[in-house]
Protein backbone atom coordinates (compact mmCIF):
# COMPACT_ATOMS: atom_id res chain seq x y z
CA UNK A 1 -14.29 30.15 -28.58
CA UNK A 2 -11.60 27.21 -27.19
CA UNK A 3 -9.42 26.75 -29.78
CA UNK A 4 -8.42 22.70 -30.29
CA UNK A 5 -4.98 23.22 -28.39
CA UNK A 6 -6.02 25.46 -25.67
CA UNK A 7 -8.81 22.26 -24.85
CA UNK A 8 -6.20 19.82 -25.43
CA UNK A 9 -3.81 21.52 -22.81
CA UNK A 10 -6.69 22.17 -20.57
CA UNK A 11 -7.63 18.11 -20.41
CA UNK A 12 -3.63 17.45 -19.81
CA UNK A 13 -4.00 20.01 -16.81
CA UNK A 14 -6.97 18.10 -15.41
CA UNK A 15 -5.66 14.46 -15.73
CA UNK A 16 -1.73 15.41 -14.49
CA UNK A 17 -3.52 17.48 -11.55
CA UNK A 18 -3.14 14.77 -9.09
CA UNK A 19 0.26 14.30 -9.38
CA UNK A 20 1.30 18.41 -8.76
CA UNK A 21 -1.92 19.89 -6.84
CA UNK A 22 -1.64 20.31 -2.97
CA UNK A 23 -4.96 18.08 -2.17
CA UNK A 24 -3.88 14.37 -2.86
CA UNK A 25 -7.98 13.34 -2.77
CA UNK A 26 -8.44 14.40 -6.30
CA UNK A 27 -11.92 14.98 -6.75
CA UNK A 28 -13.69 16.77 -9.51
CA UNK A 29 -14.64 19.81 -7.48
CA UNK A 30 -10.77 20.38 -6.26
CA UNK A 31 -9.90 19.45 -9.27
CA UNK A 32 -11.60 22.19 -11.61
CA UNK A 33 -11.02 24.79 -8.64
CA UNK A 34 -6.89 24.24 -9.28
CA UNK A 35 -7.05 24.16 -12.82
CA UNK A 36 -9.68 26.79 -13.65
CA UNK A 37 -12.07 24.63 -15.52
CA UNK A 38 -15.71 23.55 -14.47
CA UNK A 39 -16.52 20.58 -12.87
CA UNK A 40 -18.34 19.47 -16.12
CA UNK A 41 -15.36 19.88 -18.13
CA UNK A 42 -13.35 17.48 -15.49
CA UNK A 43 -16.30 15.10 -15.51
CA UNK A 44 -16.47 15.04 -19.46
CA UNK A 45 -12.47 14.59 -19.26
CA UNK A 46 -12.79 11.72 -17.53
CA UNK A 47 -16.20 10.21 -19.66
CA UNK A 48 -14.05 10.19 -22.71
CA UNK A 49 -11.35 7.40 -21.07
CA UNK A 50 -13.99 4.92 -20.84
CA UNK A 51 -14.71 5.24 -24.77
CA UNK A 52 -14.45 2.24 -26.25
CA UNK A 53 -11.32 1.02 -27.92
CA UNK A 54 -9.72 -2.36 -29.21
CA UNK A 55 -6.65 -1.88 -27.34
CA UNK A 56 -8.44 -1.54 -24.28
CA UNK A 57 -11.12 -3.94 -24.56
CA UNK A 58 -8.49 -6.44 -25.24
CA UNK A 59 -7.01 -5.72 -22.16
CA UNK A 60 -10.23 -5.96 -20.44
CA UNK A 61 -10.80 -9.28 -21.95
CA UNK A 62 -7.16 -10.54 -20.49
CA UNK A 63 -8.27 -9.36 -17.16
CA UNK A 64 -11.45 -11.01 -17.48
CA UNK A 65 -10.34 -14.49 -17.91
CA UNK A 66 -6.86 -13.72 -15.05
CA UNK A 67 -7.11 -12.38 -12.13
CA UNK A 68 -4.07 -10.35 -11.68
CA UNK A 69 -2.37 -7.45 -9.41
CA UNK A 70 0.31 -4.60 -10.41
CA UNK A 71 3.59 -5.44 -9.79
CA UNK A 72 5.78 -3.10 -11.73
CA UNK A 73 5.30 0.51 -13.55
CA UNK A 74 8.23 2.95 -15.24
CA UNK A 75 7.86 6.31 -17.71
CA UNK A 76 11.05 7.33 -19.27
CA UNK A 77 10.84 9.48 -22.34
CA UNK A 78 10.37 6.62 -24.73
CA UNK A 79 7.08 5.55 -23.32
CA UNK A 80 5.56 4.19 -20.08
CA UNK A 81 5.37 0.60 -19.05
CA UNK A 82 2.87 -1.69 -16.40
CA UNK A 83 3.40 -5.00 -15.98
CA UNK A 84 0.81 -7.09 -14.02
CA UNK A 85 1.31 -10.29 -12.06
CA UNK A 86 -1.25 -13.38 -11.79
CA UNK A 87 -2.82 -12.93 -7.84
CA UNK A 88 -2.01 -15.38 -5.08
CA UNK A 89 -4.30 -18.42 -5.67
CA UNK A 90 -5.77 -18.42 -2.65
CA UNK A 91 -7.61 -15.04 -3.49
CA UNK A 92 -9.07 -15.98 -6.79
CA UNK A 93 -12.17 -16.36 -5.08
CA UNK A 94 -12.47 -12.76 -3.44
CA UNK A 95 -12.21 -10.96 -7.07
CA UNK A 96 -13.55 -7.16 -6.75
CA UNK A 97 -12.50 -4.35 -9.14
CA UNK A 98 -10.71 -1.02 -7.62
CA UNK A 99 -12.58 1.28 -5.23
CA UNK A 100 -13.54 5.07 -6.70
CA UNK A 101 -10.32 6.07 -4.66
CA UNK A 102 -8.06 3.74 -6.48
CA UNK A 103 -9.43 4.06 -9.82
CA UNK A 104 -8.43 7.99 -9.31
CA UNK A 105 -4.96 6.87 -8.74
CA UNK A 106 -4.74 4.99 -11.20
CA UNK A 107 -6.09 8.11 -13.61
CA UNK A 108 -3.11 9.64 -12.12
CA UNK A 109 -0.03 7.37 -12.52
CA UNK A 110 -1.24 6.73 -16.09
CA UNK A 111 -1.00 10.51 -16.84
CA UNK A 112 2.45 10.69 -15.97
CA UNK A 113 2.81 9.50 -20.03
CA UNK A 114 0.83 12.60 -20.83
CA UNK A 115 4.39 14.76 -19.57
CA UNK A 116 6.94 12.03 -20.65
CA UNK A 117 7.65 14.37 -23.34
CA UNK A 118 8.21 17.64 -21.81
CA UNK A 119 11.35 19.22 -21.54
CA UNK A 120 12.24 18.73 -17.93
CA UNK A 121 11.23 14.48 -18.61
CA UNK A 122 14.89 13.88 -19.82
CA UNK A 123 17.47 13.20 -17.51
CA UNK A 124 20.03 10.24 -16.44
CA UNK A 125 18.85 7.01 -16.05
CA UNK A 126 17.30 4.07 -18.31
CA UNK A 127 13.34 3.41 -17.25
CA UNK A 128 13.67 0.07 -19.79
CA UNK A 129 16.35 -1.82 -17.99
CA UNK A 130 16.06 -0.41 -14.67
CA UNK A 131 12.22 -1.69 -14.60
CA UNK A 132 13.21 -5.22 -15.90
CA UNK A 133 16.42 -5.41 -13.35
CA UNK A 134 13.87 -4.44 -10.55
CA UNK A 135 11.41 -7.09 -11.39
CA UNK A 136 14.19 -9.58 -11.30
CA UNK A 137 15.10 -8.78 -8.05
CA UNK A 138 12.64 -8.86 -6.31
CA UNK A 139 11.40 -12.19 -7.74
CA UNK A 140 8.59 -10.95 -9.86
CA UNK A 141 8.74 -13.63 -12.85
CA UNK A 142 7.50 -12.51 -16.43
CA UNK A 143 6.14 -15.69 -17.89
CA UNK A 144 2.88 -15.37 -17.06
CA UNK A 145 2.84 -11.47 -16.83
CA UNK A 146 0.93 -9.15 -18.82
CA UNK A 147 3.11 -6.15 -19.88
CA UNK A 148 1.22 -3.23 -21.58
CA UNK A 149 3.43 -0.26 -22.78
CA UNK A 150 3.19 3.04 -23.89
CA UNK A 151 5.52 4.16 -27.36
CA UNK A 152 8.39 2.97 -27.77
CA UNK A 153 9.73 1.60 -24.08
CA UNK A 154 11.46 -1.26 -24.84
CA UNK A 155 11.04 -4.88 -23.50
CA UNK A 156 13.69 -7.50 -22.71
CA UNK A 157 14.23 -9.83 -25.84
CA UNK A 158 11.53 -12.78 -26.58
CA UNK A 159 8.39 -11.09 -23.82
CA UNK A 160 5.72 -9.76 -26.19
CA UNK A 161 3.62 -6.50 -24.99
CA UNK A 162 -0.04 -8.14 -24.51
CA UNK A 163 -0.61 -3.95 -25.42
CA UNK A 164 1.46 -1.32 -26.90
CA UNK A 165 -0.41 1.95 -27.35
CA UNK A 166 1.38 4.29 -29.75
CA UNK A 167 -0.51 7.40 -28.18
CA UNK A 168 -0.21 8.90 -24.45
CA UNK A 169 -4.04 10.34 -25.08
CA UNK A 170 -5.05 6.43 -25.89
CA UNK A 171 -2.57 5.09 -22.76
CA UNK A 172 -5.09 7.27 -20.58
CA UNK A 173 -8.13 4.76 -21.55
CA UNK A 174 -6.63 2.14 -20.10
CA UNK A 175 -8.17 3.12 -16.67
CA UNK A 176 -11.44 1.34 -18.16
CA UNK A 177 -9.26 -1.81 -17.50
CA UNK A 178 -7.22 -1.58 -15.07
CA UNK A 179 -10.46 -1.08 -13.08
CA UNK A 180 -10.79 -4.73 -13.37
CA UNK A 181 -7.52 -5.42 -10.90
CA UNK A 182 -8.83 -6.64 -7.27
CA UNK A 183 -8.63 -3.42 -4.77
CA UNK A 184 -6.94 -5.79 -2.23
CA UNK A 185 -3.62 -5.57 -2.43
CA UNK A 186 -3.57 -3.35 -5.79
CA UNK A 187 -4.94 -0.49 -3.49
CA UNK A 188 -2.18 -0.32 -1.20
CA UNK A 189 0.51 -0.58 -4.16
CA UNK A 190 -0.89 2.14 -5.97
CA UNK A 191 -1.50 4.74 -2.91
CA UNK A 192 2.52 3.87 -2.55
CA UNK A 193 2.98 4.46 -6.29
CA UNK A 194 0.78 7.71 -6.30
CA UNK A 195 2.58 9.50 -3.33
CA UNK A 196 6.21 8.00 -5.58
CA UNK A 197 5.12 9.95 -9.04
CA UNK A 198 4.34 13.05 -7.04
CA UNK A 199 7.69 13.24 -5.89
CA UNK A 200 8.77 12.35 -9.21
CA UNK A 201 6.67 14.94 -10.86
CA UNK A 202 8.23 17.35 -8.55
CA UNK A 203 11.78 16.30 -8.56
CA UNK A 204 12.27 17.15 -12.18
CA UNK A 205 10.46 14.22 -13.76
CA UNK A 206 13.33 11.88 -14.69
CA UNK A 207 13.14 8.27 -15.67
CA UNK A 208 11.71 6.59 -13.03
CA UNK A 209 10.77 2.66 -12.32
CA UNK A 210 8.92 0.97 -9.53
CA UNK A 211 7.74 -2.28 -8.29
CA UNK A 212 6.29 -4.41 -5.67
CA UNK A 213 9.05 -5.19 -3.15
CA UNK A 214 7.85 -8.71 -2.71
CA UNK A 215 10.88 -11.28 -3.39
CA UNK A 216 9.70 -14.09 -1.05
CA UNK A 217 6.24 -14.85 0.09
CA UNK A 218 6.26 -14.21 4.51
CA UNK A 219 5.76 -18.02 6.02
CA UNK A 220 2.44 -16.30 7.78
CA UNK A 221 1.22 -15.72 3.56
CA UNK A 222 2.53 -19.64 3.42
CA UNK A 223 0.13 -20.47 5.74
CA UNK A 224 -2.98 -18.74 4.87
CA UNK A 225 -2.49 -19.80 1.13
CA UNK A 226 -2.68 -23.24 2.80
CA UNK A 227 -5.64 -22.28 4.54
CA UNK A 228 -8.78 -24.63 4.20
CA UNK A 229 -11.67 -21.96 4.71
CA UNK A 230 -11.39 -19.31 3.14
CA UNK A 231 -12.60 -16.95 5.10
CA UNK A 232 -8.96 -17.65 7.02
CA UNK A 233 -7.38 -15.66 3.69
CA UNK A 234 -10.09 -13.16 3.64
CA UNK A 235 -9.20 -11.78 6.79
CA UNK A 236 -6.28 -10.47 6.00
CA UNK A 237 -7.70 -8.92 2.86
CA UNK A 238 -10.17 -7.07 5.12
CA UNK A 239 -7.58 -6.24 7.89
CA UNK A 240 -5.55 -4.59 4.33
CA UNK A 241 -8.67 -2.94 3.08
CA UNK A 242 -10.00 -1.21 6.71
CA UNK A 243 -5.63 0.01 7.12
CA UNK A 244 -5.62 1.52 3.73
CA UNK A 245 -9.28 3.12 3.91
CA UNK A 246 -7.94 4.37 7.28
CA UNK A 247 -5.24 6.44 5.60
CA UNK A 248 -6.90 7.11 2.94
CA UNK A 249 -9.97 8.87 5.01
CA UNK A 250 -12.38 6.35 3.08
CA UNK A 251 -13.04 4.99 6.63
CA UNK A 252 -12.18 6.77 9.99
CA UNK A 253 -11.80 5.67 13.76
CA UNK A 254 -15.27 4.98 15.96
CA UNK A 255 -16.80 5.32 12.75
CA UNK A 256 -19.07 2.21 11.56
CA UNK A 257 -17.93 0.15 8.51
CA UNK A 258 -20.94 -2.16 6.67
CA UNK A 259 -20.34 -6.10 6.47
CA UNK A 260 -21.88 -4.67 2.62
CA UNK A 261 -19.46 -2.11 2.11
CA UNK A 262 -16.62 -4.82 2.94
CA UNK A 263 -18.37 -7.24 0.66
CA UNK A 264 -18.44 -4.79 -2.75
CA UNK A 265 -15.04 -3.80 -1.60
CA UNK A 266 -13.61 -6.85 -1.80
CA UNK A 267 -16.11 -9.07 -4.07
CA UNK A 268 -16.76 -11.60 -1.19
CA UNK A 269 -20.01 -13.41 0.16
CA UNK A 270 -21.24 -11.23 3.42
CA UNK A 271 -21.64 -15.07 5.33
CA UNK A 272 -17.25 -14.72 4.23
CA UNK A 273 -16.84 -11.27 5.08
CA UNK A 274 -19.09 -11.70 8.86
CA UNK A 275 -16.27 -15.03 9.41
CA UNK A 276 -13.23 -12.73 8.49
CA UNK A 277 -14.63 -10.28 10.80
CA UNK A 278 -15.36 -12.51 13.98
CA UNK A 279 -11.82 -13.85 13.45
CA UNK A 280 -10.20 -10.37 13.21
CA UNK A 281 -12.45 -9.19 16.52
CA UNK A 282 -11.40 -12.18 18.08
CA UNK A 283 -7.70 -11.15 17.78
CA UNK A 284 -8.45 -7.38 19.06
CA UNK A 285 -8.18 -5.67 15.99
CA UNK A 286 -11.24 -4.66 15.25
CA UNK A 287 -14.76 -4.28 17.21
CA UNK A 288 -18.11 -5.68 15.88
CA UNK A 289 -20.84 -2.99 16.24
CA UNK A 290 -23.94 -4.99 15.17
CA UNK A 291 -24.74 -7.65 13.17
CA UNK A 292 -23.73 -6.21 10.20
CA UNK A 293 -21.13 -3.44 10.83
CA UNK A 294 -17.70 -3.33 12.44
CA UNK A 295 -16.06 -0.56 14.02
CA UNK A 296 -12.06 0.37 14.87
CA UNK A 297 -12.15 2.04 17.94
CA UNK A 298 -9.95 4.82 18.63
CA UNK A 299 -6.92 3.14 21.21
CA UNK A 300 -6.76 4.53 24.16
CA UNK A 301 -3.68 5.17 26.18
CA UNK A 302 -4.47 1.77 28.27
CA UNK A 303 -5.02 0.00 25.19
CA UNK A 304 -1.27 1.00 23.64
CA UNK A 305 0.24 0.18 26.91
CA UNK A 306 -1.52 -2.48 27.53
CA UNK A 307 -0.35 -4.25 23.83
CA UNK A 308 3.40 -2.49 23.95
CA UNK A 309 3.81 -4.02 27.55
CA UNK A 310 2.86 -7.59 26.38
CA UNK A 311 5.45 -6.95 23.26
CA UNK A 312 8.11 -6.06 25.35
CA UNK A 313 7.63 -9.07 27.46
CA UNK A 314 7.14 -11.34 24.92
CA UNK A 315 9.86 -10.09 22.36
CA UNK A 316 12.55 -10.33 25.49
CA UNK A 317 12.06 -14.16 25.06
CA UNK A 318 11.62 -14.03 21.40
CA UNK A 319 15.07 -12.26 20.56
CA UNK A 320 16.87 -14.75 22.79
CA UNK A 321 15.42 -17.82 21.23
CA UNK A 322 16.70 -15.99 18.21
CA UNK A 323 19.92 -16.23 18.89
CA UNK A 324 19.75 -19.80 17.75
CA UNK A 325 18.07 -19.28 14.01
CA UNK A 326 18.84 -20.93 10.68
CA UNK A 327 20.87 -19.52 7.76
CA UNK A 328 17.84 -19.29 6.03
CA UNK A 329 15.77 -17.34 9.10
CA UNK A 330 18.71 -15.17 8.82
CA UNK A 331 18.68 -14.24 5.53
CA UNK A 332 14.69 -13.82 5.51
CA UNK A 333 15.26 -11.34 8.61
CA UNK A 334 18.01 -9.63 7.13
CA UNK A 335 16.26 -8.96 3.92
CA UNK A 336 13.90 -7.38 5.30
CA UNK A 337 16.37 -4.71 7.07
CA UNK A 338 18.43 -4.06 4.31
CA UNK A 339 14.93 -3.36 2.02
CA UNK A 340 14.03 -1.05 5.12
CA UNK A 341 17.48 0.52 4.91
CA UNK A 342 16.78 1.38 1.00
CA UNK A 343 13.46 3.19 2.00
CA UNK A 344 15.45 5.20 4.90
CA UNK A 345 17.56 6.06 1.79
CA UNK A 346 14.58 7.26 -0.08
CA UNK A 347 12.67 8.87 2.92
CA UNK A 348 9.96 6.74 2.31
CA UNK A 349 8.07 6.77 5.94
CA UNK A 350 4.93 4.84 4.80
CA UNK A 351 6.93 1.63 2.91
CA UNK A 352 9.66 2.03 6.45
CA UNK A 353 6.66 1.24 8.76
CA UNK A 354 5.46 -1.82 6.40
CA UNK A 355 9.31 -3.03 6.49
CA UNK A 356 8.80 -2.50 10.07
CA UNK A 357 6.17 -4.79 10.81
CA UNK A 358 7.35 -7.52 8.24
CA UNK A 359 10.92 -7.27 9.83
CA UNK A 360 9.40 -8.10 13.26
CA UNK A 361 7.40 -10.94 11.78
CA UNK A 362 10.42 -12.77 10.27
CA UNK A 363 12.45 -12.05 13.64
CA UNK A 364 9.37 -14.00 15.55
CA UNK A 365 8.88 -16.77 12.74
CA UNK A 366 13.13 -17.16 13.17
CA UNK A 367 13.12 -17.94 16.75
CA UNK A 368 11.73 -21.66 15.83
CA UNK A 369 9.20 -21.18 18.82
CA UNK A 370 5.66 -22.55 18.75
CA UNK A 371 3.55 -20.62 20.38
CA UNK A 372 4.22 -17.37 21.12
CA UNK A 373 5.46 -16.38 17.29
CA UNK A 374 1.75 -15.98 16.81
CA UNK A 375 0.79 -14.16 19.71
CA UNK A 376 3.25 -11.72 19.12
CA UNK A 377 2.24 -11.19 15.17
CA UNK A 378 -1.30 -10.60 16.72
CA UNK A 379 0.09 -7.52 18.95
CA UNK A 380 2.30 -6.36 15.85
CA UNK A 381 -0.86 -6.39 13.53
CA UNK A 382 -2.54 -4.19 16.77
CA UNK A 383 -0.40 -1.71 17.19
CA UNK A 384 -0.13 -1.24 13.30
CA UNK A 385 -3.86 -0.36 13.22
CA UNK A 386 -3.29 1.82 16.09
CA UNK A 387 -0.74 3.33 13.91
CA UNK A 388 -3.69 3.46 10.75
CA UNK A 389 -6.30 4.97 13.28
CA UNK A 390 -3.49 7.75 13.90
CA UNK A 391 -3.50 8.03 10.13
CA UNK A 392 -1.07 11.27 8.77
CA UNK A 393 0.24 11.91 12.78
CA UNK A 394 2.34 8.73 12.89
CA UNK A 395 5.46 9.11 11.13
CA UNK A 396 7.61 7.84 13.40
CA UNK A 397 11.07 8.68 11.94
CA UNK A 398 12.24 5.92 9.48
CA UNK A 399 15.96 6.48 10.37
CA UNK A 400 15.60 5.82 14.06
CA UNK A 401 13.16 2.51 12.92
CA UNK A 402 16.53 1.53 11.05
CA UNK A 403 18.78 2.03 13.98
CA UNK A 404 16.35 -0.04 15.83
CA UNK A 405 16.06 -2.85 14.11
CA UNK A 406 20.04 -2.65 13.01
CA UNK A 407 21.01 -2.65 16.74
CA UNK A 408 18.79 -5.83 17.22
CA UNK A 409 19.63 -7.94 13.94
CA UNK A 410 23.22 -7.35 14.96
CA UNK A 411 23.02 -8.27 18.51
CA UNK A 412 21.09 -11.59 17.95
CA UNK A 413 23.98 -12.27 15.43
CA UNK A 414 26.87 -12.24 18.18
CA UNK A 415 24.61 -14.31 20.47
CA UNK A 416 24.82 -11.43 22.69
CA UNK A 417 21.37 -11.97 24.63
CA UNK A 418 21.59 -9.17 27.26
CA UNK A 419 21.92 -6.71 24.32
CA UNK A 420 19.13 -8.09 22.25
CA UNK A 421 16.80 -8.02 24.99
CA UNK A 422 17.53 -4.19 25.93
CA UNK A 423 17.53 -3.59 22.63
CA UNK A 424 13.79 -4.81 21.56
CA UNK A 425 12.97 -3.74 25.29
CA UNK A 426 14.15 0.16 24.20
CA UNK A 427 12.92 -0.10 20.48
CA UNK A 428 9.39 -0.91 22.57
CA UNK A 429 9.59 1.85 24.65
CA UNK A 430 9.58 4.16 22.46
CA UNK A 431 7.21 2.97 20.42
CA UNK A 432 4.78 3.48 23.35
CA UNK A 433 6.41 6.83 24.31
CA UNK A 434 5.66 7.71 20.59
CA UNK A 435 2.19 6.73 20.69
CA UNK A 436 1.56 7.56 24.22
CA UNK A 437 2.07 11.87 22.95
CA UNK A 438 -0.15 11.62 19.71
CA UNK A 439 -3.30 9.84 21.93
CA UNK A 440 -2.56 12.56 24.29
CA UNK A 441 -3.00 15.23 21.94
CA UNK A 442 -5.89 13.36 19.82
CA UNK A 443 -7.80 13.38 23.69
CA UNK A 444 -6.84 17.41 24.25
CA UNK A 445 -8.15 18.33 20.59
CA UNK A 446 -11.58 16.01 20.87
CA UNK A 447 -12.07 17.56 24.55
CA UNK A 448 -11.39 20.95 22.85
CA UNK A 449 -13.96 20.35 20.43
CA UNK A 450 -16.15 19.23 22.99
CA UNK A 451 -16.63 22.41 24.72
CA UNK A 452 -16.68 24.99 21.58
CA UNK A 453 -20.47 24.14 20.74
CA UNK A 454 -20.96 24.89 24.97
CA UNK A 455 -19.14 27.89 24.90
CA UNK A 456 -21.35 29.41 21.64
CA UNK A 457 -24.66 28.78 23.67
């Protein structure tokens, strides 16, 4: 017989797994073969979160009447913290809870609690005021936040916790709520806040705090918050959800995604979700099957070419009418370099390639150009889902992405023209260089599986 304490370590096991086992899908079955449990005691584990309780239906009822997206999360060995932030207006209207995928990480990230008090969990550093200090800077207000803590994590003076659990065992239920937060963009902050706690869970476990790094909204969110149809927003909510079910595995390359699937996923009409998707095929970045599917073909070695050629042509003029950008365009552009130099810091490749493509955004948007600011975003946004189709193989190295990007910035700065142009002109080549050896070796490995099943006849 299980004694009480030998169960209770044994449900710890199975809801910290994700953040120390070497498969980062975290299903049941990998789940109870790690830990040594049956998949029925990992299913039962999870049941009992989505018990009832008053702290968590009062949550629920919060989210019910807000539509809101995670913005902020620490665990120190006082408690844990999340603080939510009210959506983007424009996206109200596309509400959807959290795909099966995100709900697990979210299982995950709220057991870190379960560990807060282990030995190892103590170490320098002060979760309370380094969460609050991060909000602040990056522009992540707290008036209309919802802030629901674990113990006794302290909050800044005057902000009342719409939730303070005093038990990490209760702090688990809250996954029954936070399934209410839209999966677009919640799902791409916590896959970067999942693959964060794992290397906090094995760097020692020390205080640790995290939040969105959104100070400014991008002129091109501006716009489509100014949008009049709103199918205009929706495509970039589908353009986020196909990337991250790319790297996730959810969805894979030649592979046919529903209009449906889309529509659960994101809680939008399929009329919405078909509009999104001719605008988004329109553009190249992503091919309509039938009717009611849509498929992201695998690129081929003409395609890359073909889209880093018309970047490298197009930036030339960009950087040069560049030269001539507002303090403020300067500031915007810079930002976004020294946030990518603070992920080179922390060897973070995934947030270094988003930094990437917002950097080059803000250098097109600075240029005070019509036309071909928009054109180029288009070929950014396409070689970025080449970069999702490649999924794990593209990790082009953050520190050379960096160097880059420094070399250009600083160029544009001293008006010096020649250098800005052979500087996008090299960071372009190698892009396609980059590119050009992983479709190469995708073609030899699909040709290679091509001929196994002839050579077993």
């Amino acid at each position: 017989m299980v004694r009480a304490s030998d169960r209770s370590e044994l449900k710890r096991a199975v809801l910290t797994a994700p953040l120390w086992m070497q498969s980062t899908k975290g299903s049941s079955r990998q789940i109870a073969e790690t830990v040594g449990v049956s998949q029925s005691f990992v299913a039962r584990t999870w049941r009992e979160l989505t018990e009832p309780d008053r702290s968590v239906e009062a949550v629920r009822a919060l989210l019910g009447e807000r539509h809101m997206v995670l913005v902020g999360f620490a665990v120190g060995t006082a408690g844990s913290c999340l603080v939510l932030n009210p959506v983007r207006a424009a996206r109200v209207r596309f509400a959807a809870g959290l795909s099966i995928i995100s709900k697990r990480r979210v299982r995950g990230i709220l057991a870190a609690d379960l560990l807060r008090s282990a030995p190892s969990a103590s170490g320098a550093g002060n979760p309370d005021r380094e969460l609050w200090d991060l909000l602040a800077s990056n522009g992540h207000r707290l008036d209309e936040a919802i802030v629901l803590v674990s113990g006794d994590f302290a909050v800044p003076p005057g902000l009342d916790p719409a939730v303070r659990v005093p038990d990490a065992w209760l702090w688990q239920k809250l996954v029954a709520a936070l399934d209410m937060l839209p999966e677009v963009p919640t799902g791409e902050h916590l896959a970067d806040l999942e693959w964060r706690m794992r290397r906090w869970y094995h760097g020692g476990r020390t205080p640790f705090s995290w939040t969105v790094d959104r100070k400014h909204t991008t002129s091109a969110e501006a716009r489509l918050m100014d949008a009049a149809e709103p199918w205009t927003v929706l495509a970039e909510d589908v353009l986020a959800a196909i990337r991250q079910g790319l790297v996730d595995g959810t969805f894979s390359g030649e592979s046919e995604i529903s209009l449906g699937k889309l529509s659960r996923l994101l809680g939008a009409p399929v009329r919405d979700v078909r509009s999104a998707i001719r605008a988004l095929t329109e553009d190249g970045l992503v091919t309509a099957a039938r009717s009611d599917s849509v498929v992201v073909r695998i690129p081929t070695l003409d395609d890359v070419t073909e889209t880093y050629m018309a970047r490298r042509a197009l930036g030339a003029i960009v950087v040069r009418a560049a030269s001539r950008w507002s303090p403020e365009a300067r500031v915007r552009v810079l930002k976004h370099l020294e946030e990518l130099e603070d992920s080179v810091r922390r060897n973070d490749v995934a947030r270094a390639h988003h930094l990437d493509m917002d950097f080059q955004i803000a250098l097109f948007e600075s240029s005070g150009l019509n036309r071909i600011p928009a054109i180029m975003e288009t070929l950014t946004k396409q070689a970025f889902m080449h970069f999702a189709v490649l999924g794990a193989r593209y990790t082009f190295s953050p520190k050379k992405i960096l160097e880059q990007n420094t070399a250009i910035f600083e160029a544009i700065d001293a008006a010096d023209l020649r250098a800005a142009t052979m500087s996008w002109q090299a960071k372009m080549e190698d892009g396609l260089s980059y590119l050009a050896q992983h479709i190469k070796a995708m073609d030899q490995q699909r040709s290679a599986e091509q001929q196994t099943p002839r050579n077993r006849r």
